[in-house]
N, C-alpha and C. Protein backbone atom coordinates (compact mmCIF):
# COMPACT_ATOMS: atom_id res chain seq x y z
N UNK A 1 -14.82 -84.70 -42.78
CA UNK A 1 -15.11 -83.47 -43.48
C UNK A 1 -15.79 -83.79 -44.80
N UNK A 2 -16.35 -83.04 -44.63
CA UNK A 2 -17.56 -83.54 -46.29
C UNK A 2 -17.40 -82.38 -47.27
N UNK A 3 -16.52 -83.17 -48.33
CA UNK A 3 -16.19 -82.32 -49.64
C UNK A 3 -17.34 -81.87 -50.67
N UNK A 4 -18.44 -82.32 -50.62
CA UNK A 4 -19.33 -81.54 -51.14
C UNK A 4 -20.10 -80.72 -50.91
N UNK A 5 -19.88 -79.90 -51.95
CA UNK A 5 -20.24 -78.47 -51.89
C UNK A 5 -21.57 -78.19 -52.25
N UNK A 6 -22.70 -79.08 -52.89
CA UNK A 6 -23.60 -78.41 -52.86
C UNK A 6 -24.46 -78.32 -51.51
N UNK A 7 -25.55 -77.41 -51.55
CA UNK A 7 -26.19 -77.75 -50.04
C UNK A 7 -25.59 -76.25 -49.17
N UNK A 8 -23.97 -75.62 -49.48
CA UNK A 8 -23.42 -74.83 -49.21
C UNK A 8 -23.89 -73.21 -49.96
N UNK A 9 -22.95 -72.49 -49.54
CA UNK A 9 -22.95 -70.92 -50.52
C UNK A 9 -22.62 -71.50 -51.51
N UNK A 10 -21.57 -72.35 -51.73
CA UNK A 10 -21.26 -72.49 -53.21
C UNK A 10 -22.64 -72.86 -54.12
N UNK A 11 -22.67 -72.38 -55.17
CA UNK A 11 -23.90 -72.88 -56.17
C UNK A 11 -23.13 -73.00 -57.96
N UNK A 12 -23.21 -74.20 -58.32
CA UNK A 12 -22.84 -74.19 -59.56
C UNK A 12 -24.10 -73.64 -60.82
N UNK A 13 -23.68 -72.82 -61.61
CA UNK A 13 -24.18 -72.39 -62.97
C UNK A 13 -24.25 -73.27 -63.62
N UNK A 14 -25.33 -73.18 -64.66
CA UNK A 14 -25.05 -73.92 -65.42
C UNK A 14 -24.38 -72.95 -66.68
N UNK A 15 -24.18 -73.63 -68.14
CA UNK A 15 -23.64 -73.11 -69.23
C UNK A 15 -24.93 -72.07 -69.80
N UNK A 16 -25.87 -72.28 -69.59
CA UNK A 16 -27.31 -71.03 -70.32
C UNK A 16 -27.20 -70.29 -68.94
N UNK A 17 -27.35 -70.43 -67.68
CA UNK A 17 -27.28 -69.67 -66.81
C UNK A 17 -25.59 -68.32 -67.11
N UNK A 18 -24.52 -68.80 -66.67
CA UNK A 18 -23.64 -68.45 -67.47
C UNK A 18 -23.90 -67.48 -68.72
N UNK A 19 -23.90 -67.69 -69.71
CA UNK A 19 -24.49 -67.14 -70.97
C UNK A 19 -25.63 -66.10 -70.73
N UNK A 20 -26.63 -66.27 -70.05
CA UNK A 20 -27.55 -65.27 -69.60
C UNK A 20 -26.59 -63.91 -68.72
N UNK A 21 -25.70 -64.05 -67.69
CA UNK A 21 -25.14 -63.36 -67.12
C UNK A 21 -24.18 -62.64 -67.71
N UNK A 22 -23.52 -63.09 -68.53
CA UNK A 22 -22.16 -62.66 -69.68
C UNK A 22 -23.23 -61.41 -70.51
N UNK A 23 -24.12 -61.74 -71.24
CA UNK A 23 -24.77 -61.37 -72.22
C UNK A 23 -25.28 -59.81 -71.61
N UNK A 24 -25.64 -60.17 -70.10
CA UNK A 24 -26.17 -58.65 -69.17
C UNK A 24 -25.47 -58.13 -69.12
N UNK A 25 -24.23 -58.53 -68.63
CA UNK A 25 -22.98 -57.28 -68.12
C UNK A 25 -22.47 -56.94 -69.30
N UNK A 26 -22.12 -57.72 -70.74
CA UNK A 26 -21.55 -57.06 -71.64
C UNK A 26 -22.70 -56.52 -73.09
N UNK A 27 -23.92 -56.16 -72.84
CA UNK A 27 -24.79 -56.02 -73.05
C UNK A 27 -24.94 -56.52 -74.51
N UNK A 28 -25.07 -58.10 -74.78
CA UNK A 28 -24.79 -58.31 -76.15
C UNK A 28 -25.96 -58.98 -76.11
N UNK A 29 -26.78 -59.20 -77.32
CA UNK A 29 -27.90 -59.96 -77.62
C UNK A 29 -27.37 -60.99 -78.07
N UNK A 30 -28.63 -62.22 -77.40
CA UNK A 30 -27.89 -63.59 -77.69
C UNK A 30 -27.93 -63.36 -79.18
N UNK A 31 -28.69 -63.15 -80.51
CA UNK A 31 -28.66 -62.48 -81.39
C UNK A 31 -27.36 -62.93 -82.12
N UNK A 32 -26.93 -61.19 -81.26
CA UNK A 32 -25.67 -61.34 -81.56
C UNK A 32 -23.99 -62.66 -81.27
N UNK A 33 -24.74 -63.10 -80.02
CA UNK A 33 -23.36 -63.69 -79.55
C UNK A 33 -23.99 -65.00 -80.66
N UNK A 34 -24.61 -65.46 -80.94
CA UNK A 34 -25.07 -67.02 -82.15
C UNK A 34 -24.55 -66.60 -83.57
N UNK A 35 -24.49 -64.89 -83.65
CA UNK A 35 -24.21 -64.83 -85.44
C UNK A 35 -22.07 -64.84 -85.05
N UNK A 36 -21.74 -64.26 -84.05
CA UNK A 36 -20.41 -63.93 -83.76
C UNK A 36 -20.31 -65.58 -83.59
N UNK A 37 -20.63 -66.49 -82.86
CA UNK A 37 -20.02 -67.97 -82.82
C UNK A 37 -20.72 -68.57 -83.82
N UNK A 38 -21.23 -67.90 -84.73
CA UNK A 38 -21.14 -69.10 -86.16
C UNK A 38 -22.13 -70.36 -85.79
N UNK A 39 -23.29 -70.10 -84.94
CA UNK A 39 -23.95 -71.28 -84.51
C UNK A 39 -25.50 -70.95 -85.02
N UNK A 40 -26.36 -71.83 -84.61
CA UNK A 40 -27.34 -71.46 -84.90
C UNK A 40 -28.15 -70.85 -83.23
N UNK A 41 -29.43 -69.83 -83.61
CA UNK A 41 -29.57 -69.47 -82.88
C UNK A 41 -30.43 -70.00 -81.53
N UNK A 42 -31.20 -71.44 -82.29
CA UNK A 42 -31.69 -72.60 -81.27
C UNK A 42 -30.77 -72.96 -80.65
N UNK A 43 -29.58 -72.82 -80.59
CA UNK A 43 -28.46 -73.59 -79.81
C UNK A 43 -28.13 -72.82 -78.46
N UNK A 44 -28.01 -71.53 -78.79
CA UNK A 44 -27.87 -70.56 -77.56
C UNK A 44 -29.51 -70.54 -76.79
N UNK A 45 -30.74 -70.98 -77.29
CA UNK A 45 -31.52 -70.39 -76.49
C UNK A 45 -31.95 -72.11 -76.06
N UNK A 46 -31.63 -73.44 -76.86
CA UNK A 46 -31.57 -74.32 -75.86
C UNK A 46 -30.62 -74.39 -74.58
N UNK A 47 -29.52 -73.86 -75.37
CA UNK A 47 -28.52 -74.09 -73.64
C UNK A 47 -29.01 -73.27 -72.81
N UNK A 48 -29.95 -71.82 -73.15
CA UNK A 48 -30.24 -71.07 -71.68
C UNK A 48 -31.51 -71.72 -71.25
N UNK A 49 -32.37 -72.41 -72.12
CA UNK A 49 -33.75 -73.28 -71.41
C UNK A 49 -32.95 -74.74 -70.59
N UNK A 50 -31.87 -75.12 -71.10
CA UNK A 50 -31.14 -76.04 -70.05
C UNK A 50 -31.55 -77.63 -71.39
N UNK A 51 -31.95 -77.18 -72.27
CA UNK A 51 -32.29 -78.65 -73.05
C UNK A 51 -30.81 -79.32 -73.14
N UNK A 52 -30.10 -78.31 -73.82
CA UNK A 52 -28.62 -78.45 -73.90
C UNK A 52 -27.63 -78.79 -73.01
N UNK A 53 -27.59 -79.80 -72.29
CA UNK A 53 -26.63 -79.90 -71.33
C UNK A 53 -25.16 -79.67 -71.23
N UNK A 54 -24.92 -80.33 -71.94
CA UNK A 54 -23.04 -80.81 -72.34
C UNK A 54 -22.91 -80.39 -73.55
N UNK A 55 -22.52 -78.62 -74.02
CA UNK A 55 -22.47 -78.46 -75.50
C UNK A 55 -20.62 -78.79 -75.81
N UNK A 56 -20.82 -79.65 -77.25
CA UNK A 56 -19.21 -79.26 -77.52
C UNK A 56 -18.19 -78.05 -77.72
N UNK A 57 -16.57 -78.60 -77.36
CA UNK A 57 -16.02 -77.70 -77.03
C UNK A 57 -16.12 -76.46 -78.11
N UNK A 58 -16.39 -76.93 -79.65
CA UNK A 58 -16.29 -75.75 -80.57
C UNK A 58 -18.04 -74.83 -79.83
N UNK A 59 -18.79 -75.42 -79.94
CA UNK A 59 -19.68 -74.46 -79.42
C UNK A 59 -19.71 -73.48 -78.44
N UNK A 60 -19.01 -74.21 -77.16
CA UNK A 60 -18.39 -73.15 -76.18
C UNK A 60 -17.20 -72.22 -76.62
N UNK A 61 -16.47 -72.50 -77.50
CA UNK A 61 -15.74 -71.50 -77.96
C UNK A 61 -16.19 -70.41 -78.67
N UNK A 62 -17.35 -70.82 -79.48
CA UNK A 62 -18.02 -70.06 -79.97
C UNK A 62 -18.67 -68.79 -79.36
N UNK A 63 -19.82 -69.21 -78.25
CA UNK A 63 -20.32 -68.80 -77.90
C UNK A 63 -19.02 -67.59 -76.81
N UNK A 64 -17.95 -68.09 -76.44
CA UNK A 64 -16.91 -67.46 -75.51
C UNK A 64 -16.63 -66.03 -76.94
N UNK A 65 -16.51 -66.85 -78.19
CA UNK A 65 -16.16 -65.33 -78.80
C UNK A 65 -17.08 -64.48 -79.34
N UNK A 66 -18.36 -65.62 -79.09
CA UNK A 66 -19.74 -63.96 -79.12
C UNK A 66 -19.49 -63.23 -77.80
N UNK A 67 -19.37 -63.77 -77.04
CA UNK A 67 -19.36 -62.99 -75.33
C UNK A 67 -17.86 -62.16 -75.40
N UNK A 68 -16.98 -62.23 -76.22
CA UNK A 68 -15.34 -61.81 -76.19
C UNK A 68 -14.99 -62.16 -74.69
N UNK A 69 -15.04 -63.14 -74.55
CA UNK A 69 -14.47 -63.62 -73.28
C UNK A 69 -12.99 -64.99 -73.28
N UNK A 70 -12.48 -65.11 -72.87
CA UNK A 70 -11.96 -66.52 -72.98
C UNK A 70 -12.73 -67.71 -72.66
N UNK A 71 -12.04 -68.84 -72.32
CA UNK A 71 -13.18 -70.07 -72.33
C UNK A 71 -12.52 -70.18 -70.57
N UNK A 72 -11.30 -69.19 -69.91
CA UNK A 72 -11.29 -69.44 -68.50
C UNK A 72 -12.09 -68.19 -68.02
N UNK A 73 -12.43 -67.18 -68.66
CA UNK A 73 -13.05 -66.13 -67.74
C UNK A 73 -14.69 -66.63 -68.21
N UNK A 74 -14.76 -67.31 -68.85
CA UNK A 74 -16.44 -68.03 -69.12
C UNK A 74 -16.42 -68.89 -67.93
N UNK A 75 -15.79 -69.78 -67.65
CA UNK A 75 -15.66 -70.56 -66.69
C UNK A 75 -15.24 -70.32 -65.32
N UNK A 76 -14.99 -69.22 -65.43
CA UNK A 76 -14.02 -68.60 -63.78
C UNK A 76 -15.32 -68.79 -62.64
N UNK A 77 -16.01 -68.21 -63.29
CA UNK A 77 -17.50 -68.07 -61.97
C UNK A 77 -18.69 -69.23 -61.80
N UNK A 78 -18.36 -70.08 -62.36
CA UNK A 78 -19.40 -71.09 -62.44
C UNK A 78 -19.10 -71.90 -61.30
């Protein structure tokens, strides 16, 4: 049995993919979610161009409390 999943329905997000989707349904401008996580605003629009791969955990927290989300319902769907 072959445990990997890509290739399948399953499809992993990335963290700007993610962030793009959060931002639609809770209709917040990245804008806004970079001044609410205290970041700068190149940081949110590198992680959605994908420059940003692996952001640290304060940044994802950040960005979780521009989105008012937790850091498991940020992560639930990816």
């Amino acid at each position: 049995m072959n445990n990997n999943y890509r290739g399948t329905d399953y499809e992993e997000k990335t963290v700007g993919e993610r962030i793009v989707e959060l931002s639609r349904e809770k209709a917040v401008t990245y804008y806004r979610i970079a001044d609410r996580a205290d970041i700068p605003m190149s940081t949110i629009m590198n992680l959605i161009s994908g420059r940003i791969k692996n952001p640290t955990l304060d940044t994802l927290q950040g960005i979780c409390r521009g989105l008012e989300v937790s850091l498991n319902e940020f992560f639930a769907e990816m």
